[in-house]
C-alpha atoms as a PDB file:
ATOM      1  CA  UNK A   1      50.435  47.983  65.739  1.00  0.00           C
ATOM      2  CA  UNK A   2      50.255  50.523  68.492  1.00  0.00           C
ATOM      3  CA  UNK A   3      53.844  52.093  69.591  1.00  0.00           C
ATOM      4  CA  UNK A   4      55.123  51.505  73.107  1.00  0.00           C
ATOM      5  CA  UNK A   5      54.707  53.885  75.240  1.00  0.00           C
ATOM      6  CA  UNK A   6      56.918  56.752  76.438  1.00  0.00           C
ATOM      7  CA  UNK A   7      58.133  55.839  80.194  1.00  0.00           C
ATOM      8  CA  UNK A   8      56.269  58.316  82.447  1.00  0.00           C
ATOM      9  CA  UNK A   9      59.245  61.606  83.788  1.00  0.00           C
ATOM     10  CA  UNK A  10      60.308  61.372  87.436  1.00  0.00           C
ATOM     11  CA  UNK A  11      57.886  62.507  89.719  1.00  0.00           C
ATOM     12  CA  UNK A  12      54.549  60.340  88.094  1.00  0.00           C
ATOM     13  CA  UNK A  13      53.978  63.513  85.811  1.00  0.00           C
ATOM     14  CA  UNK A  14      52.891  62.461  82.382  1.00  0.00           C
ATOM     15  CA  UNK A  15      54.031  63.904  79.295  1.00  0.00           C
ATOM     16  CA  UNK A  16      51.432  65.905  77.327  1.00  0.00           C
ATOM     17  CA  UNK A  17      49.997  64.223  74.216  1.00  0.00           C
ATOM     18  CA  UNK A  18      51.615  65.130  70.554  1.00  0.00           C
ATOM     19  CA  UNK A  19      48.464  63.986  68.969  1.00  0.00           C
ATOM     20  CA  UNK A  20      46.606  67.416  67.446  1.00  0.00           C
ATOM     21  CA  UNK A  21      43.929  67.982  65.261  1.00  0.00           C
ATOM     22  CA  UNK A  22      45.672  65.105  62.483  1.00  0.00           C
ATOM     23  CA  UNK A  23      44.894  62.147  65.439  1.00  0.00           C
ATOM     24  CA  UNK A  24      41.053  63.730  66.115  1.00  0.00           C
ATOM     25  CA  UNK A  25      40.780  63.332  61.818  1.00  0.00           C
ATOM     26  CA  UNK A  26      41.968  60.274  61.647  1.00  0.00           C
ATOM     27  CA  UNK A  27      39.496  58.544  64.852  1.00  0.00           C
ATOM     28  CA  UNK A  28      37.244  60.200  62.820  1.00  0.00           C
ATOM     29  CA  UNK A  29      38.443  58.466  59.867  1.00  0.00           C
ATOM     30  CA  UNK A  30      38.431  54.996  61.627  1.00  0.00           C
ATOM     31  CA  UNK A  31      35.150  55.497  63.030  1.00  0.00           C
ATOM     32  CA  UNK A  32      33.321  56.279  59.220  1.00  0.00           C
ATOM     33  CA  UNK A  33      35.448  53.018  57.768  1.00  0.00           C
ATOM     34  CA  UNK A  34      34.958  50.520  60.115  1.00  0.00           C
ATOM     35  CA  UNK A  35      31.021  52.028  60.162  1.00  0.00           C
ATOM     36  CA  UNK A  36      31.230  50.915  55.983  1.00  0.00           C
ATOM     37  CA  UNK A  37      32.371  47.353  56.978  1.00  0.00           C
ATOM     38  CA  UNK A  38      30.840  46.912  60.276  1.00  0.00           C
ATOM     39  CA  UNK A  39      27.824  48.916  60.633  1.00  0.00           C
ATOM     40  CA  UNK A  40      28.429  50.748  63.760  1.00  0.00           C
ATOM     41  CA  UNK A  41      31.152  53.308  65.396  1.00  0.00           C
ATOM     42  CA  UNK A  42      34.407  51.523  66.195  1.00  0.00           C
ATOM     43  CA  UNK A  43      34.926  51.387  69.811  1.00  0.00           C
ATOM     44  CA  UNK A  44      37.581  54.167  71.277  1.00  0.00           C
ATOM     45  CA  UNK A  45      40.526  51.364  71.660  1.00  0.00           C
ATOM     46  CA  UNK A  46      40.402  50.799  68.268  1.00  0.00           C
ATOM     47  CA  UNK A  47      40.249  54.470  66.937  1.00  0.00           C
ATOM     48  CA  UNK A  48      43.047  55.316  69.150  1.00  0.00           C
ATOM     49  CA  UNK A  49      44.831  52.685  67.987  1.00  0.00           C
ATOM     50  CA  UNK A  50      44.038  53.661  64.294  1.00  0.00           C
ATOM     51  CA  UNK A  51      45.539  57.042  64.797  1.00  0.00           C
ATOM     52  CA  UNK A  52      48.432  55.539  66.416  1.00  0.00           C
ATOM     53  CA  UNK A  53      48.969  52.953  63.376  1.00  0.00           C
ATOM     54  CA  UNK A  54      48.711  55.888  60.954  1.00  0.00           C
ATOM     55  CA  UNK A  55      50.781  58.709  61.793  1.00  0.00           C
ATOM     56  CA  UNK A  56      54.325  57.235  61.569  1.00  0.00           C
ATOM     57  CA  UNK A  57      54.668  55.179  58.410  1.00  0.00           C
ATOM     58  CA  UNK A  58      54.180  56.994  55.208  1.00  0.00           C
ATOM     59  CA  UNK A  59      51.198  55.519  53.195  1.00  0.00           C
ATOM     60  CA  UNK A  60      50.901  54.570  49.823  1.00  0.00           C
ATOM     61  CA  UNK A  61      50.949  58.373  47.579  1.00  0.00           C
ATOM     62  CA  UNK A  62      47.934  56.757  45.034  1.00  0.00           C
ATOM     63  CA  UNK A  63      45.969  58.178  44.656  1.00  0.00           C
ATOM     64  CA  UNK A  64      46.123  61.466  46.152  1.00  0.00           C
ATOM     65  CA  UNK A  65      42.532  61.553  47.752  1.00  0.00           C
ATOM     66  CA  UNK A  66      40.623  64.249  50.139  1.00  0.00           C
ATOM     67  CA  UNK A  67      38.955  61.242  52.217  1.00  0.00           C
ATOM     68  CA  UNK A  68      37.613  64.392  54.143  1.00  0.00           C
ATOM     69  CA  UNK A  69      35.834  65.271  51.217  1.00  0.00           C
ATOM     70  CA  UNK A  70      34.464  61.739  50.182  1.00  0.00           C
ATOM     71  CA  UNK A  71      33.294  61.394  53.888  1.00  0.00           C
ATOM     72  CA  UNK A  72      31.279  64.779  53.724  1.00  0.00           C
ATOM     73  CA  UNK A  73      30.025  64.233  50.292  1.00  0.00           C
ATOM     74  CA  UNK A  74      29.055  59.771  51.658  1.00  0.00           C
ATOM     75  CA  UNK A  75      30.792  58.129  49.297  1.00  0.00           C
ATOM     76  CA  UNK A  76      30.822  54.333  49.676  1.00  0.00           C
ATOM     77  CA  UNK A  77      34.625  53.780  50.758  1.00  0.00           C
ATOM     78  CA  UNK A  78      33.855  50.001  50.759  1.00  0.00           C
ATOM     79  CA  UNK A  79      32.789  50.186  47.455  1.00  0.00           C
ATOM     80  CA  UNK A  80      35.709  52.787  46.150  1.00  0.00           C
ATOM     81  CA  UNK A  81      38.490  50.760  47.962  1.00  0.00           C
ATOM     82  CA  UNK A  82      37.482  47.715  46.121  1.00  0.00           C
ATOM     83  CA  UNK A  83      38.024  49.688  42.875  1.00  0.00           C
ATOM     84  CA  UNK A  84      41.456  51.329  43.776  1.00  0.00           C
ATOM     85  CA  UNK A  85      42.486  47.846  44.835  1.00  0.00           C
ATOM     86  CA  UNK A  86      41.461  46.044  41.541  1.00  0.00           C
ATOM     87  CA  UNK A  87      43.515  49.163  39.968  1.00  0.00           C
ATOM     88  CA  UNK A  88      46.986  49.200  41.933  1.00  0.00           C
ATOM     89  CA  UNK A  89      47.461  46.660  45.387  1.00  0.00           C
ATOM     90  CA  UNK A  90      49.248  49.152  47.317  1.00  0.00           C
ATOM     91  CA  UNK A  91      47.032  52.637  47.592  1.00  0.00           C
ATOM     92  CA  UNK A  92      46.302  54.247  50.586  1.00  0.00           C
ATOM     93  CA  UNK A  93      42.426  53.659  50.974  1.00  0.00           C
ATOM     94  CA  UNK A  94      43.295  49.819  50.978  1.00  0.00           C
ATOM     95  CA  UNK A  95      45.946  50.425  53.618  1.00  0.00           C
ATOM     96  CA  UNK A  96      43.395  52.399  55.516  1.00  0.00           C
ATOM     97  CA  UNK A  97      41.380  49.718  55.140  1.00  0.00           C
ATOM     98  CA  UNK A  98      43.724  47.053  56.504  1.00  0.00           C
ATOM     99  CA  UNK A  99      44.619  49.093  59.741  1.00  0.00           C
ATOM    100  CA  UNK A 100      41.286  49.195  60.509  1.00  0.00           C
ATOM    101  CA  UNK A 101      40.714  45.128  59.890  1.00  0.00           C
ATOM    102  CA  UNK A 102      43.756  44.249  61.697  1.00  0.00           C
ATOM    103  CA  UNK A 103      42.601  46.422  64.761  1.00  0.00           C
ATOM    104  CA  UNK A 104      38.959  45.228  64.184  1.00  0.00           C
ATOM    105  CA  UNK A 105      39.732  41.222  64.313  1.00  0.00           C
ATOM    106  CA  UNK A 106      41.238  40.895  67.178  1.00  0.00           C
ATOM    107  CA  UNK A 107      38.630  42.176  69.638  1.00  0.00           C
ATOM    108  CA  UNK A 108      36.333  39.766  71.059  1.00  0.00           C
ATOM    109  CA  UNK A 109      33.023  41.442  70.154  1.00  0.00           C
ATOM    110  CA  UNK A 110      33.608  40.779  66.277  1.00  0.00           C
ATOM    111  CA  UNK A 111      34.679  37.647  66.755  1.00  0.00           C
ATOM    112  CA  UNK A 112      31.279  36.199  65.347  1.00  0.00           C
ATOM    113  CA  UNK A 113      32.474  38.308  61.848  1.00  0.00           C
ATOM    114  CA  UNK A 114      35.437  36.346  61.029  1.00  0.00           C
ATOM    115  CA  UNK A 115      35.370  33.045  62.415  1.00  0.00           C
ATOM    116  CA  UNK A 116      32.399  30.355  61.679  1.00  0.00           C
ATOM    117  CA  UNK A 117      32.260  27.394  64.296  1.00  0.00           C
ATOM    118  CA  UNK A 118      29.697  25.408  62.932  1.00  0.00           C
ATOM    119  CA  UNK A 119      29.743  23.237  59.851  1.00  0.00           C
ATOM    120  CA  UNK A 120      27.343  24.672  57.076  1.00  0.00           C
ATOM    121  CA  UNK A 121      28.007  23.845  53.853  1.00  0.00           C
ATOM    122  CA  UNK A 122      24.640  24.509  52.256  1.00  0.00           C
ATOM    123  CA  UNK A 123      24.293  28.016  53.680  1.00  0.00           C
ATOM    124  CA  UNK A 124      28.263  28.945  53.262  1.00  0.00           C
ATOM    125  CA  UNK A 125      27.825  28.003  49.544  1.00  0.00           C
ATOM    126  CA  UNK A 126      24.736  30.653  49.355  1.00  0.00           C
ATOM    127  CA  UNK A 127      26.347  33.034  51.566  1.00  0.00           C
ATOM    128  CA  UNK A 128      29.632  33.235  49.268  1.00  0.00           C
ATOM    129  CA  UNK A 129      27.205  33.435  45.933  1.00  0.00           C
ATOM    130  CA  UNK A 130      25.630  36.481  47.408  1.00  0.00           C
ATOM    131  CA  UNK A 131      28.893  37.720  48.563  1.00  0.00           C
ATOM    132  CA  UNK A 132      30.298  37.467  44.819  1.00  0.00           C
ATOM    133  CA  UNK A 133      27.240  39.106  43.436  1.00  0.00           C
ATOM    134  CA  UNK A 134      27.708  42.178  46.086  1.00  0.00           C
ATOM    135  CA  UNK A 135      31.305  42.737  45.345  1.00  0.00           C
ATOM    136  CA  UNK A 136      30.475  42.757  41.966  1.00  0.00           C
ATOM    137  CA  UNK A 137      27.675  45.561  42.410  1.00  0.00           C
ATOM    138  CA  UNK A 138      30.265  47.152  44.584  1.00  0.00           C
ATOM    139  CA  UNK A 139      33.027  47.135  41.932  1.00  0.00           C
ATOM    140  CA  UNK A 140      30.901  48.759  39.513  1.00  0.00           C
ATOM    141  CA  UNK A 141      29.630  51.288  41.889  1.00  0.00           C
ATOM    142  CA  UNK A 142      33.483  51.987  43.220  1.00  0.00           C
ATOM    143  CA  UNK A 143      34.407  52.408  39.217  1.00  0.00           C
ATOM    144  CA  UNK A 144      31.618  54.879  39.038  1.00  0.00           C
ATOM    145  CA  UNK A 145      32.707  56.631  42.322  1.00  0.00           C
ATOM    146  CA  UNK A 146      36.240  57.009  40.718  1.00  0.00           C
ATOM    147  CA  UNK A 147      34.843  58.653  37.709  1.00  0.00           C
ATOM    148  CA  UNK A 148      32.710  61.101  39.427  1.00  0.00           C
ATOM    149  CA  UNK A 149      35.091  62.172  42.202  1.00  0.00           C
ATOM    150  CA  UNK A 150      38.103  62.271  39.591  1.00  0.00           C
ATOM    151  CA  UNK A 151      40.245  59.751  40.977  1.00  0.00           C
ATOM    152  CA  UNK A 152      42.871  58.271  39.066  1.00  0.00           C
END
């Protein structure tokens, strides 16, 4: 995901960053999603590597969305993505989303998040039910969140 990087000029003088105030939105950006799905700031690797992922390839143009906005205003982007996605696959929340997962899973510390060791069938069965019954509740409340922020 993250670009190789420039060979340093003669001399051991290092280039001067492109990134402007785009790659300081979109840390910023990283750091509010992966606070929605994991609860706390995402660790400075991973928002530099967000901004990295996200300013060469074009993203998805559906919807056309301030996320600036939504992130002043704190609307749920878990819940919103999960609406857009039910809607169209490819938007640019849910690709925002993926960057972020892809960068999140690899790292050691949430490790615990997506991988389960033991056996526990019992508690995986109840842990799944109450999973279903929060995505629904997050569904409705991303529907809502595209009605009242007038995304379509």
């Amino acid at each position: 995901m993250t670009r190789a990087r420039e060979p340093d000029p003669p001399g051991g003088l290092t280039r001067p960053s492109r990134q402007g105030p785009s790659a300081d939105r979109l840390r910023a950006e990283a750091n509010h999603i992966h606070r929605a799905l994991f609860g706390h700031d995402a660790p400075e690797e991973v928002q530099r590597q967000y901004a990295s992922a996200l300013e060469a390839p074009p993203l998805a143009d559906w919807p056309r969305l301030d996320l600036d906005r939504l992130i002043e205003r704190g609307a749920d982007l878990e819940a919103l993505e999960l609406a857009l996605r039910r809607d169209r696959r490819r938007n640019a929340l849910t690709q925002r989303f993926q960057v972020l997962c892809y960068l999140a899973e690899v790292r050691p510390d949430n490790y615990g998040r997506f991988v389960t060791e033991r056996r526990r069938f019992l508690a995986g069965w109840l842990v799944l039910g109450l999973h279903l019954i929060r995505s629904l509740y997050k569904l409705a409340k991303g529907r809502r969140l595209m009605r009242i922020h007038d995304i379509r």
